[in-house]
N, C-alpha and C. Protein backbone atom coordinates (compact mmCIF):
# COMPACT_ATOMS: atom_id res chain seq x y z
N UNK A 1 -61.97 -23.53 1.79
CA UNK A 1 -62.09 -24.68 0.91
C UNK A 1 -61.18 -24.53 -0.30
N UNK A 2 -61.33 -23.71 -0.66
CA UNK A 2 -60.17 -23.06 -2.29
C UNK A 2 -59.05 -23.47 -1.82
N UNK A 3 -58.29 -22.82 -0.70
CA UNK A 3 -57.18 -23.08 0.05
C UNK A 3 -56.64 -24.78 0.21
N UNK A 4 -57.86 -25.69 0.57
CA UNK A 4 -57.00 -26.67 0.53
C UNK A 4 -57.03 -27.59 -0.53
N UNK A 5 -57.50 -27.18 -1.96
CA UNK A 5 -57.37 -27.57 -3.20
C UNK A 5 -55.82 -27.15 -3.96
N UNK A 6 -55.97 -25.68 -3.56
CA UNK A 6 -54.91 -24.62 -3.81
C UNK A 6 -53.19 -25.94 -3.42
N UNK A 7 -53.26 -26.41 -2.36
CA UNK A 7 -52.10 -27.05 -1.44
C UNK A 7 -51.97 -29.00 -2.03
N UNK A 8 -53.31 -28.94 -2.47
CA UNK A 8 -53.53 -30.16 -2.94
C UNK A 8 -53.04 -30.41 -4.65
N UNK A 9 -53.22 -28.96 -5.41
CA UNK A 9 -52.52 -28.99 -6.72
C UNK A 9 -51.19 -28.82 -6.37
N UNK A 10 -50.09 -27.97 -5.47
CA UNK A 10 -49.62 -27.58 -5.40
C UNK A 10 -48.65 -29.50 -4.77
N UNK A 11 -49.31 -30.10 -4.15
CA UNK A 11 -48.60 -31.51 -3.86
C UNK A 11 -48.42 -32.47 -5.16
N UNK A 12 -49.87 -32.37 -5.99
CA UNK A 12 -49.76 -33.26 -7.26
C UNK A 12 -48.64 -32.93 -8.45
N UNK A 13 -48.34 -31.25 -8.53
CA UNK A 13 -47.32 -30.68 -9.04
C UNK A 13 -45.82 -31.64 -8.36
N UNK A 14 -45.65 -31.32 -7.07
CA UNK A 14 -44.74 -31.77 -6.47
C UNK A 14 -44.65 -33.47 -7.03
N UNK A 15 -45.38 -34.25 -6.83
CA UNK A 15 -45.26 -35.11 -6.71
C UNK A 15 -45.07 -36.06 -8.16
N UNK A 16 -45.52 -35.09 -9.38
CA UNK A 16 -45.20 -35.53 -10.44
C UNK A 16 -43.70 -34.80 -11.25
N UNK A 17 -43.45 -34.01 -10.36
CA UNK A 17 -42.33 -33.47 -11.12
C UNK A 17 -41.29 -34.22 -10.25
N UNK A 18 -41.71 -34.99 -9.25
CA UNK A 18 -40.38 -36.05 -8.62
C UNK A 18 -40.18 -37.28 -9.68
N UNK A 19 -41.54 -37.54 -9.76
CA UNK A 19 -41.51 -38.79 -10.65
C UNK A 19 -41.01 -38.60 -12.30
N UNK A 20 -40.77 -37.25 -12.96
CA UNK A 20 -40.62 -36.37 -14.14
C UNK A 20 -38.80 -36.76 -13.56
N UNK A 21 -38.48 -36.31 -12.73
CA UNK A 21 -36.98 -36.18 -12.03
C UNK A 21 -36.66 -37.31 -12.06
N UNK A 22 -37.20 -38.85 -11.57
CA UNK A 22 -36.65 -40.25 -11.84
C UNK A 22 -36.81 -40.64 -13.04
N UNK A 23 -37.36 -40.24 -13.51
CA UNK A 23 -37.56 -40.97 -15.09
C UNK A 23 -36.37 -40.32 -15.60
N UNK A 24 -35.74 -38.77 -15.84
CA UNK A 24 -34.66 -38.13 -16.41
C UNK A 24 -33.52 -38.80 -16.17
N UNK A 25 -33.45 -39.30 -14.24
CA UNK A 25 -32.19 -39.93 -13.73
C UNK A 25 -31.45 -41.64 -14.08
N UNK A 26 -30.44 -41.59 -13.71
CA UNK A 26 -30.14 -43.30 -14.30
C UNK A 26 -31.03 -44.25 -13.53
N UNK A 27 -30.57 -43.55 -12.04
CA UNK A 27 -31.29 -44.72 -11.29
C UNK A 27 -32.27 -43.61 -10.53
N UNK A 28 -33.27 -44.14 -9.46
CA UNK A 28 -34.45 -43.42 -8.80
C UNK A 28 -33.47 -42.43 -8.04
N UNK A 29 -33.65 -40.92 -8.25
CA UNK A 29 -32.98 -40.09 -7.18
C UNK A 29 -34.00 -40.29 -6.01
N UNK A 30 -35.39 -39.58 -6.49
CA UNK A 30 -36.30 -39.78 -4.93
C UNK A 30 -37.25 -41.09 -5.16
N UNK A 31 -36.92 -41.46 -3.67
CA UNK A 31 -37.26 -42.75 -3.74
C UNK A 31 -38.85 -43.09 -2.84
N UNK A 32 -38.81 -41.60 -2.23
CA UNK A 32 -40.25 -41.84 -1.49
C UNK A 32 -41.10 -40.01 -1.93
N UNK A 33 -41.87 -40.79 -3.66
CA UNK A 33 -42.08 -39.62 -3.98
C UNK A 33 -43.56 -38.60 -3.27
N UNK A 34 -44.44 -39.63 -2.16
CA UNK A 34 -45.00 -39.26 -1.38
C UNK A 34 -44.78 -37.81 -0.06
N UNK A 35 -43.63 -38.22 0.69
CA UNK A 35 -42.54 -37.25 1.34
C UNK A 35 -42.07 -35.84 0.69
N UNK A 36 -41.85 -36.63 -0.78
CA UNK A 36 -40.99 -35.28 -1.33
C UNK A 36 -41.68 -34.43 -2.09
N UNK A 37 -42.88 -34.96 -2.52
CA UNK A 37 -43.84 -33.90 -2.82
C UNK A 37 -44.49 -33.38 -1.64
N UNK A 38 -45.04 -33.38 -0.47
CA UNK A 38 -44.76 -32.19 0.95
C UNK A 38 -43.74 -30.92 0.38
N UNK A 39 -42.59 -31.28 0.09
CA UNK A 39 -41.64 -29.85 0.17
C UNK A 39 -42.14 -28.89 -0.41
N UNK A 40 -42.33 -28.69 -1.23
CA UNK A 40 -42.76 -27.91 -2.43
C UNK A 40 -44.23 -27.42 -1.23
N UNK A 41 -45.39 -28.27 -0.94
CA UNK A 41 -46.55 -27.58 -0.20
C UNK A 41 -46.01 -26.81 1.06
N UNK A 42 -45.02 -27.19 2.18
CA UNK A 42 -44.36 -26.39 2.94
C UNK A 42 -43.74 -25.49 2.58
N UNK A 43 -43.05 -25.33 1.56
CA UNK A 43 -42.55 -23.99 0.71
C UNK A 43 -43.21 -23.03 0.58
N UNK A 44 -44.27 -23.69 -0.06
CA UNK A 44 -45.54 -22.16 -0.40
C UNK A 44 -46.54 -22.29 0.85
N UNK A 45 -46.65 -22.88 1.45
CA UNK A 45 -46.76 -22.57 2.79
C UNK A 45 -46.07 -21.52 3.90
N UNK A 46 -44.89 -21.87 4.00
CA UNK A 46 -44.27 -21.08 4.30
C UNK A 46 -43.82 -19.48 3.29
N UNK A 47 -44.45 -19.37 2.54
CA UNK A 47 -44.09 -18.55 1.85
C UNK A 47 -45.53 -17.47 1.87
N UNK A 48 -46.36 -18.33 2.08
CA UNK A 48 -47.71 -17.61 2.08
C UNK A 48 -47.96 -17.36 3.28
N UNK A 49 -47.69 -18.27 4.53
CA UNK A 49 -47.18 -17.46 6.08
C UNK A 49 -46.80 -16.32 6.04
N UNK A 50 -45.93 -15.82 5.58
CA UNK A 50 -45.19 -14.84 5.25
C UNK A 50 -45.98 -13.26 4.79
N UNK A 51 -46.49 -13.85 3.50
CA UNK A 51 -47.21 -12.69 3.18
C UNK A 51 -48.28 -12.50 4.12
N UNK A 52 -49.03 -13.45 4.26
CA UNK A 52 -50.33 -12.77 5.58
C UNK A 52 -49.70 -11.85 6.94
N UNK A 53 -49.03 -12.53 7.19
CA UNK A 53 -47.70 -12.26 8.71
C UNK A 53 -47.57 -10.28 8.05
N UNK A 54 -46.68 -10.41 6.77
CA UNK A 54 -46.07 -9.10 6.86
C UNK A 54 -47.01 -8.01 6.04
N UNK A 55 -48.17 -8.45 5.54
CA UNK A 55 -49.19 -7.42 4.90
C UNK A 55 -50.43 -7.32 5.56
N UNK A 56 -50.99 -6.02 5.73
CA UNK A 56 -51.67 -5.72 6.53
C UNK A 56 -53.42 -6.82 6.06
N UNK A 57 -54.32 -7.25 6.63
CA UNK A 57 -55.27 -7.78 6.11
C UNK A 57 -56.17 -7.02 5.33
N UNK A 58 -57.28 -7.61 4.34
CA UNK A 58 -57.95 -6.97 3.65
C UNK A 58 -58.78 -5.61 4.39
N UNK A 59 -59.34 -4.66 4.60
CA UNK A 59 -59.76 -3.81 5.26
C UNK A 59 -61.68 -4.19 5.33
N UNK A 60 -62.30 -5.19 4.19
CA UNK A 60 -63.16 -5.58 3.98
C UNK A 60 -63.14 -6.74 5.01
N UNK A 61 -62.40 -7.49 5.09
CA UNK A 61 -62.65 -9.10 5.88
C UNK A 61 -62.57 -8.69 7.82
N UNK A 62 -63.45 -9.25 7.67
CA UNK A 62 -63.60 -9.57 9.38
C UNK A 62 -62.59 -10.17 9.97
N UNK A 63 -60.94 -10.59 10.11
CA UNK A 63 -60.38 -11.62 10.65
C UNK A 63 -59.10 -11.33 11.11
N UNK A 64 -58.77 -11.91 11.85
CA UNK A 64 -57.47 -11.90 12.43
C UNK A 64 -56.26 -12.69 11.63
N UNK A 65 -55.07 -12.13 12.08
CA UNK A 65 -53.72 -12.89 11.15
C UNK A 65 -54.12 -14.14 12.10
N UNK A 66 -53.96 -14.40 13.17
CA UNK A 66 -53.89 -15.53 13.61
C UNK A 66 -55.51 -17.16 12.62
N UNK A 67 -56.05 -16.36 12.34
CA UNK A 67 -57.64 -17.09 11.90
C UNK A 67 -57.14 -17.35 10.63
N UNK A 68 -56.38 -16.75 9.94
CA UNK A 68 -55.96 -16.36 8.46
C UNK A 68 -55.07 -17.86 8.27
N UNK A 69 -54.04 -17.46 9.25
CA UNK A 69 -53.18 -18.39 9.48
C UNK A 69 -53.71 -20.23 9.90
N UNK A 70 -53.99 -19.87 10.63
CA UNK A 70 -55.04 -21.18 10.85
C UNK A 70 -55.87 -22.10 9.67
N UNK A 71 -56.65 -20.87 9.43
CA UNK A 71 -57.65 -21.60 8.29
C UNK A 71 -57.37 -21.50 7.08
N UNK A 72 -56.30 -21.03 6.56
CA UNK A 72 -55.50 -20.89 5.11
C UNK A 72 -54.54 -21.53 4.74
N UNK A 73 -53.71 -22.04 5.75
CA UNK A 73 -52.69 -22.07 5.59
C UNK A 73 -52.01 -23.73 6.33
N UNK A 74 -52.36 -23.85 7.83
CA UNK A 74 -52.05 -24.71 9.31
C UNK A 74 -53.30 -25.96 8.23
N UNK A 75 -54.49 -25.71 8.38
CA UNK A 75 -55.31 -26.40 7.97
C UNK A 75 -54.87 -27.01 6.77
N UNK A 76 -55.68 -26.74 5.78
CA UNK A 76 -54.50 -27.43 4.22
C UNK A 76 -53.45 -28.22 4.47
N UNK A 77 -52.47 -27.48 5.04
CA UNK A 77 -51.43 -28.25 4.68
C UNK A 77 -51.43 -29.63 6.02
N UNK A 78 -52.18 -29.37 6.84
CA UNK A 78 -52.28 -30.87 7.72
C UNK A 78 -53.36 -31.93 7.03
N UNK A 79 -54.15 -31.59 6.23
CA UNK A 79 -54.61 -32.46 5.24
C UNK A 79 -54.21 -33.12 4.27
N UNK A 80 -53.15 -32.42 3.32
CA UNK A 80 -52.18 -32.86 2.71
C UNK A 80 -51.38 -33.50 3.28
N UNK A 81 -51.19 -33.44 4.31
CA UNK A 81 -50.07 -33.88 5.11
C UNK A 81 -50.82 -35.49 5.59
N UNK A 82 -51.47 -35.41 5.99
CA UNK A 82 -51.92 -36.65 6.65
C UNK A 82 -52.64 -37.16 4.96
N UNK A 83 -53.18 -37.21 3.86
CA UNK A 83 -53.49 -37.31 2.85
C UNK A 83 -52.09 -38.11 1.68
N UNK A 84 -51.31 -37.26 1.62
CA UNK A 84 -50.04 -37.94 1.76
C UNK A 84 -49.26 -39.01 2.79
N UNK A 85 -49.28 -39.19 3.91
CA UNK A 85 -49.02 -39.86 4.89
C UNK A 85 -49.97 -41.34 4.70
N UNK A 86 -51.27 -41.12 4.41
CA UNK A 86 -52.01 -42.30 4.13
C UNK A 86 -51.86 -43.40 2.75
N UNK A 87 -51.74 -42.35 1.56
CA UNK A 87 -51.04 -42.78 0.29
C UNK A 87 -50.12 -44.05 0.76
N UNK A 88 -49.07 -43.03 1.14
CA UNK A 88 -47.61 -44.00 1.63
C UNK A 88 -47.77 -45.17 2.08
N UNK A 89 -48.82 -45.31 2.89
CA UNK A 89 -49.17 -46.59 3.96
C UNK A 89 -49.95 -47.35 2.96
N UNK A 90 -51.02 -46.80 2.10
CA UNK A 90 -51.44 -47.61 1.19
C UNK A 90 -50.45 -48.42 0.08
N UNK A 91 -49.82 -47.55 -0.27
CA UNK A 91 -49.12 -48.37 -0.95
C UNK A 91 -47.94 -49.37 -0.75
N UNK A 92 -47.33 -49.00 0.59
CA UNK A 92 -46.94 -49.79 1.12
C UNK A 92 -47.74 -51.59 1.16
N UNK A 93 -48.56 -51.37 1.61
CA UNK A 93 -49.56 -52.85 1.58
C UNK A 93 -49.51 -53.10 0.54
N UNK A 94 -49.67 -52.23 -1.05
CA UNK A 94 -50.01 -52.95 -1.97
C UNK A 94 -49.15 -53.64 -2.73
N UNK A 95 -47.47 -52.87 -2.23
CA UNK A 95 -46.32 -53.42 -2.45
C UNK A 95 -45.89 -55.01 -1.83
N UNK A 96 -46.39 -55.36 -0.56
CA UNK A 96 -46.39 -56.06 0.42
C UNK A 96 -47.07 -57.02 -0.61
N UNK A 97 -48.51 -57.00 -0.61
CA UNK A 97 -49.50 -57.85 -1.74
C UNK A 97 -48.40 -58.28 -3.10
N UNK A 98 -48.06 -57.16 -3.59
CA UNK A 98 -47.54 -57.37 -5.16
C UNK A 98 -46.15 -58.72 -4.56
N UNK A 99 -45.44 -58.18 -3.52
CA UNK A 99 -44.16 -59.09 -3.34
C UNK A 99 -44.83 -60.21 -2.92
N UNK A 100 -45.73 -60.57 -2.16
CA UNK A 100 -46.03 -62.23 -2.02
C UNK A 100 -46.58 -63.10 -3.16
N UNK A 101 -47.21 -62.06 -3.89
CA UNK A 101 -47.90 -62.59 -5.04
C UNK A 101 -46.49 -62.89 -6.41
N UNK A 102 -45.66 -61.77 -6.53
CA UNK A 102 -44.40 -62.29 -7.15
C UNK A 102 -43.40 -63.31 -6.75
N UNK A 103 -43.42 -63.55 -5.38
CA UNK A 103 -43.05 -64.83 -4.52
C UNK A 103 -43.62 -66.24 -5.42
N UNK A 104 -44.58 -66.09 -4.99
CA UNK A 104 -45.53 -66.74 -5.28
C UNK A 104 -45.61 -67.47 -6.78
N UNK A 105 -45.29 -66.40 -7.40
CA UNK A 105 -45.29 -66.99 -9.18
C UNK A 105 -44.04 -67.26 -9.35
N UNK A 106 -43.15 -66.88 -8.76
CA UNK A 106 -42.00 -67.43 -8.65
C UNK A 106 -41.58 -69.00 -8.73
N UNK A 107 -42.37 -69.16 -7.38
CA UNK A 107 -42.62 -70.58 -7.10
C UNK A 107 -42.88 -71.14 -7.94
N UNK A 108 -44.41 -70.60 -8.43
CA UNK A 108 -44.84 -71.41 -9.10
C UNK A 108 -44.31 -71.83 -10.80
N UNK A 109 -43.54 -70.67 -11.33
CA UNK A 109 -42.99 -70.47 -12.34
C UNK A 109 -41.73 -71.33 -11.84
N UNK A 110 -40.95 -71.34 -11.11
CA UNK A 110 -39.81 -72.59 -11.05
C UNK A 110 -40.15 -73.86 -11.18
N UNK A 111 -41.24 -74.03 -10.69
CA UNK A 111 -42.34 -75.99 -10.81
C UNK A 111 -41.96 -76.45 -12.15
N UNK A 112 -42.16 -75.49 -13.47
CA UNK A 112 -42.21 -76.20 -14.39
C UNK A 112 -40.44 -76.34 -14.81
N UNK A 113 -39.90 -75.40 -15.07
CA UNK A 113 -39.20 -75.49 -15.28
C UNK A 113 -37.94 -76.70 -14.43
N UNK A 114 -38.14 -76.92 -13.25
CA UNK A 114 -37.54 -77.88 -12.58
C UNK A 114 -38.08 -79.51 -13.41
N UNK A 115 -39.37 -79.14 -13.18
CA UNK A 115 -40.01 -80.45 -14.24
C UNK A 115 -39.06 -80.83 -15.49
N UNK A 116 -38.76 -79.82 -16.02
CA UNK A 116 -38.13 -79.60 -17.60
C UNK A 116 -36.91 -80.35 -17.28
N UNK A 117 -36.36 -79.61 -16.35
CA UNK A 117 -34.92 -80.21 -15.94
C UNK A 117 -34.84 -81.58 -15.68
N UNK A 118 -35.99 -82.43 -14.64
CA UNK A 118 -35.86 -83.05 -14.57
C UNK A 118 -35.81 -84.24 -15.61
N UNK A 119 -36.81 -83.92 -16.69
CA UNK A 119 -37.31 -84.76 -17.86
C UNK A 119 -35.75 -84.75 -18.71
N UNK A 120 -35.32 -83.78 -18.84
CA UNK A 120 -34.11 -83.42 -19.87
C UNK A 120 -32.98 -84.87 -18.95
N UNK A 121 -33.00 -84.71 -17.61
CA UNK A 121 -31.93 -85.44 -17.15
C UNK A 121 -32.59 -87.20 -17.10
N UNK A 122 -33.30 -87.11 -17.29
CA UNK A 122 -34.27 -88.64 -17.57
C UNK A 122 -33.76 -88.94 -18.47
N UNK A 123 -34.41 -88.20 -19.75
CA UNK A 123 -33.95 -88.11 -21.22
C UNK A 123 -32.18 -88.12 -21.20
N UNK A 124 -31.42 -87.41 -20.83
CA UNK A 124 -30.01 -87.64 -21.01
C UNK A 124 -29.62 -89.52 -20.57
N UNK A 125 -30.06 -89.82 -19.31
CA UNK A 125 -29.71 -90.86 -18.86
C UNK A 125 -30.30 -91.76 -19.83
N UNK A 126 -31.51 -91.73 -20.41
CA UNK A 126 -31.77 -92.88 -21.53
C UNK A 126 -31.16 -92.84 -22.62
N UNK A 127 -30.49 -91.75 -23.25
CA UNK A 127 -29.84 -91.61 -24.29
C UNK A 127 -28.71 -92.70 -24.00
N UNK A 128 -27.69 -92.16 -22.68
CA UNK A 128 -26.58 -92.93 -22.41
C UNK A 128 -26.87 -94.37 -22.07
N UNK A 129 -28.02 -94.60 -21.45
CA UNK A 129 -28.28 -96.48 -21.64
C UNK A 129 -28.34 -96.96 -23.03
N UNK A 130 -29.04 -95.80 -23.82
CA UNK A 130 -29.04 -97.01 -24.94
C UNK A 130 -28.19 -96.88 -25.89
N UNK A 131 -27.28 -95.91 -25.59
CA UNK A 131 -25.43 -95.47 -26.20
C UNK A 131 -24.65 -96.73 -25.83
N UNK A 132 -24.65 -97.11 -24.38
CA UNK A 132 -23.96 -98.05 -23.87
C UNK A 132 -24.76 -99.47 -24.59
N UNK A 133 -25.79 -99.67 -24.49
CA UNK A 133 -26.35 -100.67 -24.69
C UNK A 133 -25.75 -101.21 -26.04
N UNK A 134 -25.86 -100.00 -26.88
CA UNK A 134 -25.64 -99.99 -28.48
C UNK A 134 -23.87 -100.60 -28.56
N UNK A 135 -23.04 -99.63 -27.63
CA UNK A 135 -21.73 -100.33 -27.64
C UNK A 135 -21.31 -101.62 -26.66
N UNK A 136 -22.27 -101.68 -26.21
CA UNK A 136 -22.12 -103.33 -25.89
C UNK A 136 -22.45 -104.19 -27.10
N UNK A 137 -23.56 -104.11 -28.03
CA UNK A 137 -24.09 -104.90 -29.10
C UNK A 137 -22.81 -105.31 -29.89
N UNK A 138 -22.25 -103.97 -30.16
CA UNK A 138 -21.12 -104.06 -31.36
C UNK A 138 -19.77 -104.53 -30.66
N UNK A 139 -19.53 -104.29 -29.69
CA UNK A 139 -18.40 -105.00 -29.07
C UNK A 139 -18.87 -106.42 -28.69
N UNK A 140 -20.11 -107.33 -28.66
CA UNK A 140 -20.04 -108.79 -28.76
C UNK A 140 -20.23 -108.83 -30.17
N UNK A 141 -20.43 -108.43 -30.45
CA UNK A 141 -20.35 -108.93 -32.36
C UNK A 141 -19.43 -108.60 -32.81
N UNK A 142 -18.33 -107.99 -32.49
CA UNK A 142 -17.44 -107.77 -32.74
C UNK A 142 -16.26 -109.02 -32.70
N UNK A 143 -16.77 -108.98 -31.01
CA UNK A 143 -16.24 -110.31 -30.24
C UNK A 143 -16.49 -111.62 -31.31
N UNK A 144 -17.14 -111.43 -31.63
CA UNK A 144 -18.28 -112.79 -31.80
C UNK A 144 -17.66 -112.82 -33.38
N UNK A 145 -17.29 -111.97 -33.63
CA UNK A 145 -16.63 -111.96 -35.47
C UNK A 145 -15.06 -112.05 -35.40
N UNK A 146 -14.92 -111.85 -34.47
CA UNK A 146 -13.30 -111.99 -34.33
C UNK A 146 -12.95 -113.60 -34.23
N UNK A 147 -13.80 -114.37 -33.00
CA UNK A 147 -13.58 -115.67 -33.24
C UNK A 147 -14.46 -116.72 -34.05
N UNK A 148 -15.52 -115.60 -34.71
CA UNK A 148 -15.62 -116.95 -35.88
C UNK A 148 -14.33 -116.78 -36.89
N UNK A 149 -13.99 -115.67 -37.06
CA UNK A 149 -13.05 -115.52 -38.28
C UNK A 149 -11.69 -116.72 -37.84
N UNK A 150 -11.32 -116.61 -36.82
CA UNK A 150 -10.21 -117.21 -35.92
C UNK A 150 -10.58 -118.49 -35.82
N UNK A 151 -11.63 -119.04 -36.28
CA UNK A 151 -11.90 -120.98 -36.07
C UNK A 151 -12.02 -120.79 -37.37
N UNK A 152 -12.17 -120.05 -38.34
CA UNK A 152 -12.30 -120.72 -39.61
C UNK A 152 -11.09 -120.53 -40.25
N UNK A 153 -9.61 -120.27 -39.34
CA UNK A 153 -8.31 -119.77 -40.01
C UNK A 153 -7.80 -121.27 -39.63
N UNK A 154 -8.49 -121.75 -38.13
CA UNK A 154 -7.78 -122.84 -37.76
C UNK A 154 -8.15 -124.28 -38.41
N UNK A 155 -9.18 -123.71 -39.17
CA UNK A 155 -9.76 -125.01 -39.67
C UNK A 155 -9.52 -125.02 -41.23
């Protein structure tokens, strides 16, 4: 039981010193920090293989290298392993969730703003009717002053 706590700090280490490593970098070096915290537990895995393998066992314990190996070492780290492996998949979905839902406000966040647009181009076109309208007024009164002035020259 110690053992697969032991493999389980030994992943959370891993897995925050990836995320310690993207934050330092410009852009994300590791990009699946699930995966890459494993290395680090196969490391000392493999490293603790090692010592059981090449040192003789306690002279007190009842057990075989092979039992040692198994239940210290094979075990743990296929928990972590599949423990990590599940993470990944979870969050995968929740990424899946987050992108439809940012879709989504997307949408819905363009509605107004298209609204806006549209009102602004309403608003532009009434400006220019009643621009035109206005220079129609002054060009017949204009009209309209040019030939009163012009009948009262002839008269």
């Amino acid at each position: 039981m110690g053992a697969i706590f032991f493999y389980i700090f030994i992943y959370f280490i891993g897995y925050y010193a990836s995320n310690v490593l993207n934050m330092l970098t410009v852009r994300p070096f590791i990009t699946n920090r699930y995966i890459a915290a494993l290395l680090p537990v196969y490391g000392v895995a493999l490293t603790h293989a090692y010592v059981i393998v090449s040192s003789p066992p306690p002279q007190s314990a009842d057990m075989t290298v092979e039992y040692a190996l198994l239940m210290f070492i094979a075990l743990p780290v296929v928990v972590v392993t599949l423990g990590a492996v599940y993470f990944m998949w979870n969050s995968k979905g929740k990424q899946d969730d987050n992108a439809d839902a940012d879709e989504n406000a997307f949408d819905d966040a363009s509605t107004p703003s298209e609204t806006i647009h549209n009102e602004f181009i309403n608003q532009e076109a009434e400006i220019q009717s009643e621009a035109d309208s206005v220079t129609e007024e002054k060009e017949t009164h204009h009209r309209n002053a040019e030939h009163g002035t012009n009948r009262n020259e002839k008269i």
